[in-house]
C-alpha atoms as a PDB file:
ATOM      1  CA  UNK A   1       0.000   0.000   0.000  1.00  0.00           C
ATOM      2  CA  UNK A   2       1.329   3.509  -1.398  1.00  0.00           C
ATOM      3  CA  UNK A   3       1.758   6.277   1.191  1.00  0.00           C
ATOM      4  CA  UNK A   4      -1.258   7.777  -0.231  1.00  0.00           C
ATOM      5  CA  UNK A   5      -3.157   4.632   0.594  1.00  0.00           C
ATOM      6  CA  UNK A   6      -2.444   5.412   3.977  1.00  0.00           C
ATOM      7  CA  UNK A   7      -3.411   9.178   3.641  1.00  0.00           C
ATOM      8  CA  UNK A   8      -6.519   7.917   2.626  1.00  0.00           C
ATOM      9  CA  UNK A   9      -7.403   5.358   5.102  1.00  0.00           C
ATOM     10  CA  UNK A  10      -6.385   7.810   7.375  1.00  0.00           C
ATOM     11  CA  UNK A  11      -8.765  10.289   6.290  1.00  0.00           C
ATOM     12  CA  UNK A  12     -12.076   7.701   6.355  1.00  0.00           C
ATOM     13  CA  UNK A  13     -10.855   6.777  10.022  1.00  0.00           C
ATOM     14  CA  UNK A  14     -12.711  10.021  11.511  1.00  0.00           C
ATOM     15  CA  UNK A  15     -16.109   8.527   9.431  1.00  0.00           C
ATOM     16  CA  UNK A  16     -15.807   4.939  10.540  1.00  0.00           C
ATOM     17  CA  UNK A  17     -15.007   6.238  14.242  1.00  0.00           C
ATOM     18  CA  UNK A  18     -17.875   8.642  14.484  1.00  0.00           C
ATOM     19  CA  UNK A  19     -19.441   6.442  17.475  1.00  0.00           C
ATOM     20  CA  UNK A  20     -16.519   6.618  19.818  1.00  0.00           C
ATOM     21  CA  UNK A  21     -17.622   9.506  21.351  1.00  0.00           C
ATOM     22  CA  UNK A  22     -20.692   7.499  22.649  1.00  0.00           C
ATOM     23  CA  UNK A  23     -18.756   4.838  23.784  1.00  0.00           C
ATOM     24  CA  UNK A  24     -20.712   2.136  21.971  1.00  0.00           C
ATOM     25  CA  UNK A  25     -20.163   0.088  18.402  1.00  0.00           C
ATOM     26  CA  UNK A  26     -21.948   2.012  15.678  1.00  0.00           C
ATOM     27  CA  UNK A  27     -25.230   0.162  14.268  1.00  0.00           C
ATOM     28  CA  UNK A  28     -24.615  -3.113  12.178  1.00  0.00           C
ATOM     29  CA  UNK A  29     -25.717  -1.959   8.426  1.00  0.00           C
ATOM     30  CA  UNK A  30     -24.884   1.198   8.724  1.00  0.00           C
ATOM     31  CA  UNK A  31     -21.202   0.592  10.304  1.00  0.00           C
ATOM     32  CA  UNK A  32     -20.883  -2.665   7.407  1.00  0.00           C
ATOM     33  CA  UNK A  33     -21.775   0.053   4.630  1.00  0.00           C
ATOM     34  CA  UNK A  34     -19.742   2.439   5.819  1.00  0.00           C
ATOM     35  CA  UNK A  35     -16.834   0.083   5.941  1.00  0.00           C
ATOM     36  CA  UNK A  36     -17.596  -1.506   2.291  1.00  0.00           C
ATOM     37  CA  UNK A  37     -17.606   1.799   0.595  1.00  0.00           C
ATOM     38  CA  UNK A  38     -14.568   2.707   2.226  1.00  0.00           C
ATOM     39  CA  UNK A  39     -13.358  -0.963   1.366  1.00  0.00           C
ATOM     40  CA  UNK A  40     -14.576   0.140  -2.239  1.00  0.00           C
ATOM     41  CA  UNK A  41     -12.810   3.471  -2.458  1.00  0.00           C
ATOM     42  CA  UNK A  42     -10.031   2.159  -0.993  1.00  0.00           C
ATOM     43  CA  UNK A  43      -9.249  -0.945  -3.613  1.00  0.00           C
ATOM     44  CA  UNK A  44     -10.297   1.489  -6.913  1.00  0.00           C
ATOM     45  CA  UNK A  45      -8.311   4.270  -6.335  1.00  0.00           C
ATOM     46  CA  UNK A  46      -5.128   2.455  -6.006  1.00  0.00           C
ATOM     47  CA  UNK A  47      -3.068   2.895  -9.143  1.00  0.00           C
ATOM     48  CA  UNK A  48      -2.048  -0.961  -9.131  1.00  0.00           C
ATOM     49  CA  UNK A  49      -5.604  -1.913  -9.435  1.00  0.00           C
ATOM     50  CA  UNK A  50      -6.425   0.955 -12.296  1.00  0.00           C
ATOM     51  CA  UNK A  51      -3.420  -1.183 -14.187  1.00  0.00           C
ATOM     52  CA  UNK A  52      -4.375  -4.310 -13.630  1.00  0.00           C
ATOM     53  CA  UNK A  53      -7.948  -3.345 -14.992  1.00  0.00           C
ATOM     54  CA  UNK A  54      -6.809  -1.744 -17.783  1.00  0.00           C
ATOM     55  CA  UNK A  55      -4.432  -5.127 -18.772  1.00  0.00           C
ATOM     56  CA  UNK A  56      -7.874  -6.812 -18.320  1.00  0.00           C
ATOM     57  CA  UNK A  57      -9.381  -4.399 -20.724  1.00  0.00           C
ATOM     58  CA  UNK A  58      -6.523  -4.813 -23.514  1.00  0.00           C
ATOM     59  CA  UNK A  59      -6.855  -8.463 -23.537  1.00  0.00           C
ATOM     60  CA  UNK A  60      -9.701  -8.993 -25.791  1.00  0.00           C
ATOM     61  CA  UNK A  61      -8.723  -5.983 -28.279  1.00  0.00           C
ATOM     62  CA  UNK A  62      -5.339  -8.271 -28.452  1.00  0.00           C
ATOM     63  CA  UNK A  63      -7.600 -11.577 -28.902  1.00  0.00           C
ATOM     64  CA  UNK A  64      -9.564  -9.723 -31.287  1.00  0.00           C
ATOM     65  CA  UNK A  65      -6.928  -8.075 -33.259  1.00  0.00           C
ATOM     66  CA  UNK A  66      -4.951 -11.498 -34.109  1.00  0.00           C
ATOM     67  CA  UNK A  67      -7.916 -12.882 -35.001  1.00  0.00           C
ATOM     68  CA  UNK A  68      -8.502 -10.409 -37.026  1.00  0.00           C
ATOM     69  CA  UNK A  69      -4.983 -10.133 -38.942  1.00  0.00           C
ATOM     70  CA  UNK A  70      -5.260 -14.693 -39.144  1.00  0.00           C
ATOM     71  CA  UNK A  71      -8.542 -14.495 -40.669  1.00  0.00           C
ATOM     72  CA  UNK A  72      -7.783 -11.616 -43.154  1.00  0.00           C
ATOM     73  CA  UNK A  73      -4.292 -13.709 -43.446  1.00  0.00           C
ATOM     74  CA  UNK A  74      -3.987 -15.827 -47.130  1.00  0.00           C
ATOM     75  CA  UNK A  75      -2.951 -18.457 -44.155  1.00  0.00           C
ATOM     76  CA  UNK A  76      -5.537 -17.580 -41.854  1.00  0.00           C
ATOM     77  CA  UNK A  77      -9.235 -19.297 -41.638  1.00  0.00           C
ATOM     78  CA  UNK A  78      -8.944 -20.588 -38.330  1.00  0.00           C
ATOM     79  CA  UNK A  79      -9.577 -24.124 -39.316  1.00  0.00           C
ATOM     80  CA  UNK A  80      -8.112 -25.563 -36.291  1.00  0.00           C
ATOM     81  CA  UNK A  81      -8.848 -23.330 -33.738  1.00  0.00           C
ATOM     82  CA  UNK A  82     -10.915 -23.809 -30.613  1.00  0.00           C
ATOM     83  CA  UNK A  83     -14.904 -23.631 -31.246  1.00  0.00           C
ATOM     84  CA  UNK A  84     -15.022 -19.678 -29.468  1.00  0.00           C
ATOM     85  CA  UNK A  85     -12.218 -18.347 -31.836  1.00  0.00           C
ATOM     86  CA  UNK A  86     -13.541 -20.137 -34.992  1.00  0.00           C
ATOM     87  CA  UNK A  87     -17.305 -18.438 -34.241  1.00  0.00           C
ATOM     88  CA  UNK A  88     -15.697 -14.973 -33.162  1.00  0.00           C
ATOM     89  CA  UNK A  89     -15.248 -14.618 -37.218  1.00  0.00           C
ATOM     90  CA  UNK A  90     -18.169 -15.684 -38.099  1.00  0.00           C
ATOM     91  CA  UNK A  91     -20.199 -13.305 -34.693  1.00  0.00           C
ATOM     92  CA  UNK A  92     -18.452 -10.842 -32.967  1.00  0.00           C
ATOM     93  CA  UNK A  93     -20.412 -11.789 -29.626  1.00  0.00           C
ATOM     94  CA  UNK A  94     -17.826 -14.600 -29.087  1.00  0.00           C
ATOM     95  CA  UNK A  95     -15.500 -12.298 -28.535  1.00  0.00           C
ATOM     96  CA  UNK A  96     -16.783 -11.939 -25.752  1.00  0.00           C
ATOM     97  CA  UNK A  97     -16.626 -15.848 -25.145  1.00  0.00           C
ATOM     98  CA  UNK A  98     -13.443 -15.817 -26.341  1.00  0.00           C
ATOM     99  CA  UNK A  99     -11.672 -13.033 -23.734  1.00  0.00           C
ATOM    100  CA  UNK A 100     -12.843 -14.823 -21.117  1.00  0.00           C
ATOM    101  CA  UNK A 101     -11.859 -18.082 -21.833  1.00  0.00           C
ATOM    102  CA  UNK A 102      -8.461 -17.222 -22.181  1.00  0.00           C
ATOM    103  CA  UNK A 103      -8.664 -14.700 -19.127  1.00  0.00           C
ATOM    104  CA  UNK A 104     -10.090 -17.040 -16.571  1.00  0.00           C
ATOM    105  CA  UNK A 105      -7.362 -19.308 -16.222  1.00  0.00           C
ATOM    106  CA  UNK A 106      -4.420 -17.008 -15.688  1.00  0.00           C
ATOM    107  CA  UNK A 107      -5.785 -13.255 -15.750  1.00  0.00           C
ATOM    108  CA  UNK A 108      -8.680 -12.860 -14.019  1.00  0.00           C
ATOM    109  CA  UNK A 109      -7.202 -15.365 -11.135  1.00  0.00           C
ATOM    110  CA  UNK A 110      -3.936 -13.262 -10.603  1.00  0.00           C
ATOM    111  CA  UNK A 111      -5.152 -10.091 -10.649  1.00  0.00           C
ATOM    112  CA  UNK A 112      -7.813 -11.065  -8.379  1.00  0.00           C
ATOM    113  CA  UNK A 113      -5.136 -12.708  -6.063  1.00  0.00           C
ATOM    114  CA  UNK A 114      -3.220 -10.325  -6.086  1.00  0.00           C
ATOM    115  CA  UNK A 115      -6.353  -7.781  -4.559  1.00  0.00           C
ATOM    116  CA  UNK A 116      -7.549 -10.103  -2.435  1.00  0.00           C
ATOM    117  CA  UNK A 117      -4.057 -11.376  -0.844  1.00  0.00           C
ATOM    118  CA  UNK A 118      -2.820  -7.637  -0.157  1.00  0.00           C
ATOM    119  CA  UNK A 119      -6.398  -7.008   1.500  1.00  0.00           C
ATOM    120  CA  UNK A 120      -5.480  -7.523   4.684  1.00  0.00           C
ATOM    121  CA  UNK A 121      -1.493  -7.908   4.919  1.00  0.00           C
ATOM    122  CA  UNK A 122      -0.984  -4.397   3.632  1.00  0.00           C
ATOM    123  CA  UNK A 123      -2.789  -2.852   5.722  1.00  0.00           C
ATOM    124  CA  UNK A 124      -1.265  -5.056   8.574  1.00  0.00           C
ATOM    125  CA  UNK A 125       2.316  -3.715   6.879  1.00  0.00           C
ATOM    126  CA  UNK A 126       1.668   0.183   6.779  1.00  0.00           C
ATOM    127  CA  UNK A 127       0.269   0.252  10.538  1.00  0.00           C
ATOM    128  CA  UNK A 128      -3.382   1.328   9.101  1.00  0.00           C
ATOM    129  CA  UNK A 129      -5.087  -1.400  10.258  1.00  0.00           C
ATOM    130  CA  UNK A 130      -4.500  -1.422  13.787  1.00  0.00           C
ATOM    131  CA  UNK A 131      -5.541   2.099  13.666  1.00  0.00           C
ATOM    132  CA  UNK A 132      -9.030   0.776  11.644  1.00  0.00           C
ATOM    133  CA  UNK A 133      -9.342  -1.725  14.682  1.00  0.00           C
ATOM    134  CA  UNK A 134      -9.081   0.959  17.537  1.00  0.00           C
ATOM    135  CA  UNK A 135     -12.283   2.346  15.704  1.00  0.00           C
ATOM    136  CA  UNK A 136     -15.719   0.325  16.760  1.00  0.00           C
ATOM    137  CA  UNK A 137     -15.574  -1.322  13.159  1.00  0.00           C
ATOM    138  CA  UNK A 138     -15.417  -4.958  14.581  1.00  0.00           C
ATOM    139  CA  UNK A 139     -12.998  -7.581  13.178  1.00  0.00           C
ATOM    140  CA  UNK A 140     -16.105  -9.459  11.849  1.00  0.00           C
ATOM    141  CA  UNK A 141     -17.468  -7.150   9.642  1.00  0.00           C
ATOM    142  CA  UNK A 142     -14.568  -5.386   8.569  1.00  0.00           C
ATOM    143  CA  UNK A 143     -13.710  -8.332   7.397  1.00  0.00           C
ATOM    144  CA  UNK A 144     -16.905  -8.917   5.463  1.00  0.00           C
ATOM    145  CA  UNK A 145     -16.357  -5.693   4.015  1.00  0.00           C
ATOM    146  CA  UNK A 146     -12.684  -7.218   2.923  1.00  0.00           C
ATOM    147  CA  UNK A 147     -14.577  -9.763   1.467  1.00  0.00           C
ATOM    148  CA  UNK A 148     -17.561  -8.208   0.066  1.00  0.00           C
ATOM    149  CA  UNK A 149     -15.087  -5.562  -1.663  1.00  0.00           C
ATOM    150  CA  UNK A 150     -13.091  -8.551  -2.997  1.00  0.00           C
ATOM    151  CA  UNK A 151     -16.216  -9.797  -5.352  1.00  0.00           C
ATOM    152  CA  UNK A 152     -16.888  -6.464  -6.225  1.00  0.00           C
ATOM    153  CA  UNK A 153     -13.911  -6.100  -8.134  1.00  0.00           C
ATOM    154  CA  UNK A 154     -14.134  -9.844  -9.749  1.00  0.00           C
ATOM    155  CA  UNK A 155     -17.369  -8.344 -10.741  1.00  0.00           C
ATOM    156  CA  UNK A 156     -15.555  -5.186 -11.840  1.00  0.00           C
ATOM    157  CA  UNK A 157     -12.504  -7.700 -13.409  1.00  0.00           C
ATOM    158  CA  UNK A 158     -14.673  -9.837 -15.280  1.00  0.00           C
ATOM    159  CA  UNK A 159     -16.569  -6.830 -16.652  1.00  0.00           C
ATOM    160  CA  UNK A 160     -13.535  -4.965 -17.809  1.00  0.00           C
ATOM    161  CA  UNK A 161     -12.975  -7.747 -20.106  1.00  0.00           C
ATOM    162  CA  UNK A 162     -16.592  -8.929 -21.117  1.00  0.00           C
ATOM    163  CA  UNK A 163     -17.839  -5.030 -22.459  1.00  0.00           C
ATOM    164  CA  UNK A 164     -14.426  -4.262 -23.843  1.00  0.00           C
ATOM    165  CA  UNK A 165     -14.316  -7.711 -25.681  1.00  0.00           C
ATOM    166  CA  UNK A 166     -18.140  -7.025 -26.637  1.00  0.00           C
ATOM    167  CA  UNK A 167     -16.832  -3.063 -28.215  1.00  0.00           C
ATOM    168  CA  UNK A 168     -14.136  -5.003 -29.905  1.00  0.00           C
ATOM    169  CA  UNK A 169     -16.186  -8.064 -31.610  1.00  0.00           C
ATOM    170  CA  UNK A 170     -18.718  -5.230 -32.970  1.00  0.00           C
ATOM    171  CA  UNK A 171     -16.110  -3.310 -34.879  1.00  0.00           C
ATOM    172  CA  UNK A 172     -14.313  -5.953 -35.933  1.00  0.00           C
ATOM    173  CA  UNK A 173     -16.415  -8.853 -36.678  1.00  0.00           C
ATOM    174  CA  UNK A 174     -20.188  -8.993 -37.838  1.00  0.00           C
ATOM    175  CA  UNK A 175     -23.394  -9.518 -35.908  1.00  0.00           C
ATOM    176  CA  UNK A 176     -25.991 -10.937 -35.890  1.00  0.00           C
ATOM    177  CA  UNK A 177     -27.635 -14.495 -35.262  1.00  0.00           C
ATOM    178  CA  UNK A 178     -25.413 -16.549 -33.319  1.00  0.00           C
ATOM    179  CA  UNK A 179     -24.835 -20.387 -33.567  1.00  0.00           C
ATOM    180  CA  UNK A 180     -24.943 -22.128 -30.217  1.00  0.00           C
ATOM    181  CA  UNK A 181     -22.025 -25.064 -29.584  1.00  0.00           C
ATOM    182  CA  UNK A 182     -25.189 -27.424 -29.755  1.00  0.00           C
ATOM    183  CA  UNK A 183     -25.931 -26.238 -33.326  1.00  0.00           C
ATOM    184  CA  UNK A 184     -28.903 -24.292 -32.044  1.00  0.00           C
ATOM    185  CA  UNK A 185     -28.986 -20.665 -33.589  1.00  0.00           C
ATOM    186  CA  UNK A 186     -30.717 -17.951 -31.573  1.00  0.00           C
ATOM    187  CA  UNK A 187     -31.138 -14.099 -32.179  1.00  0.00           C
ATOM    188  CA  UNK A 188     -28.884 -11.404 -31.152  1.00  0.00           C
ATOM    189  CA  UNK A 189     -31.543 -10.397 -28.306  1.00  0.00           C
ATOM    190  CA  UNK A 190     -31.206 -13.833 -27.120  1.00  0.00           C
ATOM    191  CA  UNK A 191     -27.545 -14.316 -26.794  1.00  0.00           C
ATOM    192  CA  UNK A 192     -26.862 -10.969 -25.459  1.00  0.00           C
ATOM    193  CA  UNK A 193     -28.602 -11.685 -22.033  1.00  0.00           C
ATOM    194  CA  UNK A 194     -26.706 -15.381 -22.380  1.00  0.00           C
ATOM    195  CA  UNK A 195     -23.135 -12.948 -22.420  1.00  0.00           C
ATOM    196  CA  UNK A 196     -24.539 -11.072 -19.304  1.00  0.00           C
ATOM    197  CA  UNK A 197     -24.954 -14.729 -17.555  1.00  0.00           C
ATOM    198  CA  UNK A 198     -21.846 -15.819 -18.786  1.00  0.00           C
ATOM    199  CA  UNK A 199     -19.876 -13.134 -17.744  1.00  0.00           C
ATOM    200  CA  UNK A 200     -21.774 -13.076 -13.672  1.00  0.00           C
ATOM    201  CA  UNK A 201     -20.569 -17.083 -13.615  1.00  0.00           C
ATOM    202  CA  UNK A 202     -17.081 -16.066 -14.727  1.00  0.00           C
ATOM    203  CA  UNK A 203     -16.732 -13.766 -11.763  1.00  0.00           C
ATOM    204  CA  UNK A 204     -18.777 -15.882  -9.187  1.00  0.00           C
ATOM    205  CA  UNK A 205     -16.089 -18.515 -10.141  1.00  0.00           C
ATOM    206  CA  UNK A 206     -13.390 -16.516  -8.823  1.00  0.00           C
ATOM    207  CA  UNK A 207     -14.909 -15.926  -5.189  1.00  0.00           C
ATOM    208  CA  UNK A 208     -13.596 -19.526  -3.780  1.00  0.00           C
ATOM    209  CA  UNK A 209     -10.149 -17.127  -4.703  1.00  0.00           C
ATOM    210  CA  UNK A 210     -11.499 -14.496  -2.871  1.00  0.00           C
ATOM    211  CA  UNK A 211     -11.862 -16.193   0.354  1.00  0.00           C
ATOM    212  CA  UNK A 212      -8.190 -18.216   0.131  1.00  0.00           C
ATOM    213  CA  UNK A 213      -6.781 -15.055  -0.865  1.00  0.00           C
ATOM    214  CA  UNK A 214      -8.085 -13.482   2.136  1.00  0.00           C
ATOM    215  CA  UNK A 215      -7.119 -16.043   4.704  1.00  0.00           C
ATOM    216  CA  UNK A 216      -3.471 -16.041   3.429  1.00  0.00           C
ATOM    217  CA  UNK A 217      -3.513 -12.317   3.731  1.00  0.00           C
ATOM    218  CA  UNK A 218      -4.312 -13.171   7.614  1.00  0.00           C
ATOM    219  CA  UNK A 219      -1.450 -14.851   8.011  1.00  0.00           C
ATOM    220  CA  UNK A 220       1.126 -12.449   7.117  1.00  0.00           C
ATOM    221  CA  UNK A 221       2.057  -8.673   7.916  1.00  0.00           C
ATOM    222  CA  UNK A 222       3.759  -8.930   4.205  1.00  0.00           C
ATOM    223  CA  UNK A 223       1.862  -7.731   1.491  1.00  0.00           C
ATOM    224  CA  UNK A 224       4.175  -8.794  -1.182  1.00  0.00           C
ATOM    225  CA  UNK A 225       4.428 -12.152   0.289  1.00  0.00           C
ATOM    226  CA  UNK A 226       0.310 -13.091   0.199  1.00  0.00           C
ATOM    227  CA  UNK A 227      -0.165 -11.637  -2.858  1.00  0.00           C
ATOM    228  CA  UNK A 228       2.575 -13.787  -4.609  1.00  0.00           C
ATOM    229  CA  UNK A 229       1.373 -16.767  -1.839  1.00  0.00           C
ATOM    230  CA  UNK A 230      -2.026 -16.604  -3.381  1.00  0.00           C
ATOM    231  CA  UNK A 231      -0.847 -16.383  -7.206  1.00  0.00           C
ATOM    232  CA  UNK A 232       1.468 -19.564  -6.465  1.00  0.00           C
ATOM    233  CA  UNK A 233      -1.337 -21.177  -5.414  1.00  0.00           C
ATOM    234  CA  UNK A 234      -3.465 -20.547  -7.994  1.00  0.00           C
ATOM    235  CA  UNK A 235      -0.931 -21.615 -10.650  1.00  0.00           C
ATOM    236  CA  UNK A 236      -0.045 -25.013  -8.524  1.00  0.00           C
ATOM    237  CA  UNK A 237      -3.341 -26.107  -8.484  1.00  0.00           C
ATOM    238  CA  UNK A 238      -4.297 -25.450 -12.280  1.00  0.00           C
ATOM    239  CA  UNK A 239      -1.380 -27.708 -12.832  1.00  0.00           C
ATOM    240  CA  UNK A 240      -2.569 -30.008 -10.568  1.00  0.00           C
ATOM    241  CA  UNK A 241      -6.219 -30.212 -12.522  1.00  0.00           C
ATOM    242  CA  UNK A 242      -4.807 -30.831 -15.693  1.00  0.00           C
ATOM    243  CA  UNK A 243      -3.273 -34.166 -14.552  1.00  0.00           C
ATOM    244  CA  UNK A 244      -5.361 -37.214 -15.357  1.00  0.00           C
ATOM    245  CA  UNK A 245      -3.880 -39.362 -12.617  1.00  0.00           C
ATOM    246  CA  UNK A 246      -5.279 -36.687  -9.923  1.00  0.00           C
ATOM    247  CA  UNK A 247      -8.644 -37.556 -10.894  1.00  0.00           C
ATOM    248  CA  UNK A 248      -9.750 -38.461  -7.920  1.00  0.00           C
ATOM    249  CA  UNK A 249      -9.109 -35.046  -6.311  1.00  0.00           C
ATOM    250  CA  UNK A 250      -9.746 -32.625  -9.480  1.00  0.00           C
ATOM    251  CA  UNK A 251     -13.516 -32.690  -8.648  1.00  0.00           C
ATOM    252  CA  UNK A 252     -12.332 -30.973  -5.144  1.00  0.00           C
ATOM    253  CA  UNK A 253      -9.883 -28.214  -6.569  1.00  0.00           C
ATOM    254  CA  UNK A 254     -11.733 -24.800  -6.952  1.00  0.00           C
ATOM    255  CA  UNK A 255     -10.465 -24.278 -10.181  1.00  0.00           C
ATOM    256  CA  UNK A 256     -11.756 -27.611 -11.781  1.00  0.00           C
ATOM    257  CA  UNK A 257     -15.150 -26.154 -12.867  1.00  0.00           C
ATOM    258  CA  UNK A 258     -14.262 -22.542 -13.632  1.00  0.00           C
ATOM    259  CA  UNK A 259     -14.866 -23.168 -17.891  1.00  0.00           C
ATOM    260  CA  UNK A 260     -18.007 -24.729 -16.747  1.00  0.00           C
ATOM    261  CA  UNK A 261     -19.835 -21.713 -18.447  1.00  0.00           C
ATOM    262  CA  UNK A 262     -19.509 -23.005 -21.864  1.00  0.00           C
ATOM    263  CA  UNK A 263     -22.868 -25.420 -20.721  1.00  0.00           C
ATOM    264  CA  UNK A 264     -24.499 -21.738 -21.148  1.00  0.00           C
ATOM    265  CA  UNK A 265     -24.260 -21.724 -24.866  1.00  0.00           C
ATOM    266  CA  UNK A 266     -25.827 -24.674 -25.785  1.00  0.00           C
ATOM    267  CA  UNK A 267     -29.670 -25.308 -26.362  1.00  0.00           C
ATOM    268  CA  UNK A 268     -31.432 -26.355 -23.960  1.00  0.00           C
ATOM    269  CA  UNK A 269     -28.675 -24.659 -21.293  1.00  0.00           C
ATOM    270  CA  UNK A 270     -26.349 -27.415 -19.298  1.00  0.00           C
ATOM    271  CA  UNK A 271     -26.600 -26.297 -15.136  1.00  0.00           C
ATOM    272  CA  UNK A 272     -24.961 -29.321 -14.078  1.00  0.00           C
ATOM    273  CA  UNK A 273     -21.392 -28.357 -14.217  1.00  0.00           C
ATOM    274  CA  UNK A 274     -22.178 -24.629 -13.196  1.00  0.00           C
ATOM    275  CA  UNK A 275     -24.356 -25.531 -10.163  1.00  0.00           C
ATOM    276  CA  UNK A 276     -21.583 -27.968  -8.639  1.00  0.00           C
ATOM    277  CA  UNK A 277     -19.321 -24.663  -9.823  1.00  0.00           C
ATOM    278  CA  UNK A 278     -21.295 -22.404  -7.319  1.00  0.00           C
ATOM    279  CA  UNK A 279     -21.202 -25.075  -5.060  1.00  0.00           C
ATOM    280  CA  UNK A 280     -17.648 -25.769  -4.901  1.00  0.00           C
ATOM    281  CA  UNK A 281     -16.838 -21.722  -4.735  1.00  0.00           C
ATOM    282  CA  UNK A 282     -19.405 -21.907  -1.157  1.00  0.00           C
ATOM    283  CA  UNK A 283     -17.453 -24.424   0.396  1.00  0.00           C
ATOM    284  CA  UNK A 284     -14.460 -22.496  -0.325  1.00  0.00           C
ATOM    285  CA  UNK A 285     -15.783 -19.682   1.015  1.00  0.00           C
ATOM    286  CA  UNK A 286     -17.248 -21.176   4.030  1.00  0.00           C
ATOM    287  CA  UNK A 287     -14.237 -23.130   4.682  1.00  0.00           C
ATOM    288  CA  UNK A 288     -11.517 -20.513   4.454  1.00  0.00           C
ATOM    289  CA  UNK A 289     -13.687 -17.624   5.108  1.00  0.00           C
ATOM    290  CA  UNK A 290     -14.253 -19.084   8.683  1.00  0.00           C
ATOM    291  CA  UNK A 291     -10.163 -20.076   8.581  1.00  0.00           C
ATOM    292  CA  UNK A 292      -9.690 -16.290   7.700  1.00  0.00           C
ATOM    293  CA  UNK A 293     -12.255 -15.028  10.599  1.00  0.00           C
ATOM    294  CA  UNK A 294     -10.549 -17.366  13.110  1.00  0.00           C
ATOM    295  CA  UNK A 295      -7.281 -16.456  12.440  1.00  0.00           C
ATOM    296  CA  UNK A 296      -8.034 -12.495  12.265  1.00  0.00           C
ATOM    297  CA  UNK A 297     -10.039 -12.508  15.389  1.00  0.00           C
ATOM    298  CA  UNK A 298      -7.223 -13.264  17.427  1.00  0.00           C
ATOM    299  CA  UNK A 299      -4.723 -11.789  16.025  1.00  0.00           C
ATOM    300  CA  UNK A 300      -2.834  -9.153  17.307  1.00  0.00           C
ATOM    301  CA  UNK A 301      -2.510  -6.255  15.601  1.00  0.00           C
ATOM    302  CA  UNK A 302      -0.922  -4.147  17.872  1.00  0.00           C
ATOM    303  CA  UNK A 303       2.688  -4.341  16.308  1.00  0.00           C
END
């Protein structure tokens, strides 16, 4: 966390404070909301996160642009590719598909590790939060507010590179009717809510991250060390799911179901992958958020 980070949190300490005066905790929504926007203002405004949305953001003009240059190429056509990239010619809606595809399994996952892994530790490095903690916040729901601010920005993340992706397929590809993976073809009006679902599965897939990401930043007064902890440990275990012999404990890994969204674009819609998805993800989140709220509870935070 910058030294204007600090300045910052500094500054919102008077507002989440204001019931110290009265000697009691201030009111349960109102101190949680006050503590989420402030969770909110804090994660946007840091220049590290503006960069890492606007990498996000380039990604699909990058996809798009290859694509682009192969299929206008006397080599190009695409005959091999994967089933998104050989429709994005044809549709520029898979673009969309496309972007994040390719984002989810390293992109979207690091950037949100690294957000989610500094959460906590940074604060802890830079002396702010013990300050935070000497206001009647509670270490319960500023911790929510950790959290809740955490899925805001996959939400943010995911959007960056869904509408830019979306921009990018309409001026460079036609649209128009789109052909489903199950042959089906459905009208424009039809597959643009389909995108919108897509897109709130690819981000609800990344808040199992969230959760580890926030227990490891418990750990550790090092920001730099949970945020590379988490981004190590995303990497190890999409190695370990792509190894047949581990097939017995893929099912388990959080990462296992994450391109589980494809079952949207098919006719009639697949939910059996995506529900055990969402599933997975809450047992994550139950498991370490609890592991995260133990260890932060009694922690001391008065170094």
């Amino acid at each position: 966390m910058s030294q204007a980070d600090s300045m910052s949190r500094a500054e919102a300490l008077p507002v989440l404070s204001g019931a110290v005066t009265s000697g009691r905790r201030p009111q349960t929504a109102a101190g949680f909301l006050a503590l989420f926007r402030n969770e909110l203002h804090l994660t946007f405004r840091r220049m590290r996160t503006l960069v890492l949305l606007g990498i996000l953001a380039a990604l699909p003009i990058l996809i798009g642009v290859i694509i682009k240059v192969n299929t206008d190429s006397p080599r190009g056509g695409g005959g091999g590719a994967p089933s998104f990239i050989a429709q994005t010619t044809q549709n520029g809606l898979f673009l969309v598909f496309t972007a994040l595809a390719v984002a989810l399994p390293v992109f979207l996952p690091m950037t949100v590790g690294v957000v989610a892994g500094d959460s906590v530790a940074g604060e802890a490095a830079t002396g702010t939060l013990r300050y935070l903690l000497v206001a009647p916040a509670g270490r319960t729901r500023l911790l929510a507010a950790k959290f809740t601010a955490g899925l805001a920005f996959c939400l943010a993340a995911t959007a960056a590179v869904a509408v830019t992706a979306l921009a990018t397929g309409a001026a460079l590809f036609p649209l128009g009717k789109v052909t489903l993976l199950s042959g089906d073809t459905i009208g424009l009006g039809e597959a643009l809510p389909r995108a919108l679902l897509v897109a709130a599965m690819v981000a609800l897939s990344l808040a199992g991250l969230v959760a580890i990401g926030l227990f490891v930043s418990t750990l550790t007064g090092s920001g730099i060390a949970a945020m590379a902890t988490t981004v190590v440990l995303v990497i190890t275990v999409q190695i370990l799911d792509s190894f047949p012999q581990l097939d017995a404990i893929r099912p388990f890994l959080f990462t296992h179901y994450w391109l589980s969204f494809a079952d949207l674009l098919r006719a009639p819609m697949y939910w059996d992958g995506m529900l055990k998805n969402l599933g997975l993800q809450a047992a994550y989140i139950a498991v370490f958020g609890s592991a995260a709220w133990a260890r932060f509870s009694s922690r001391d935070i008065s170094a």
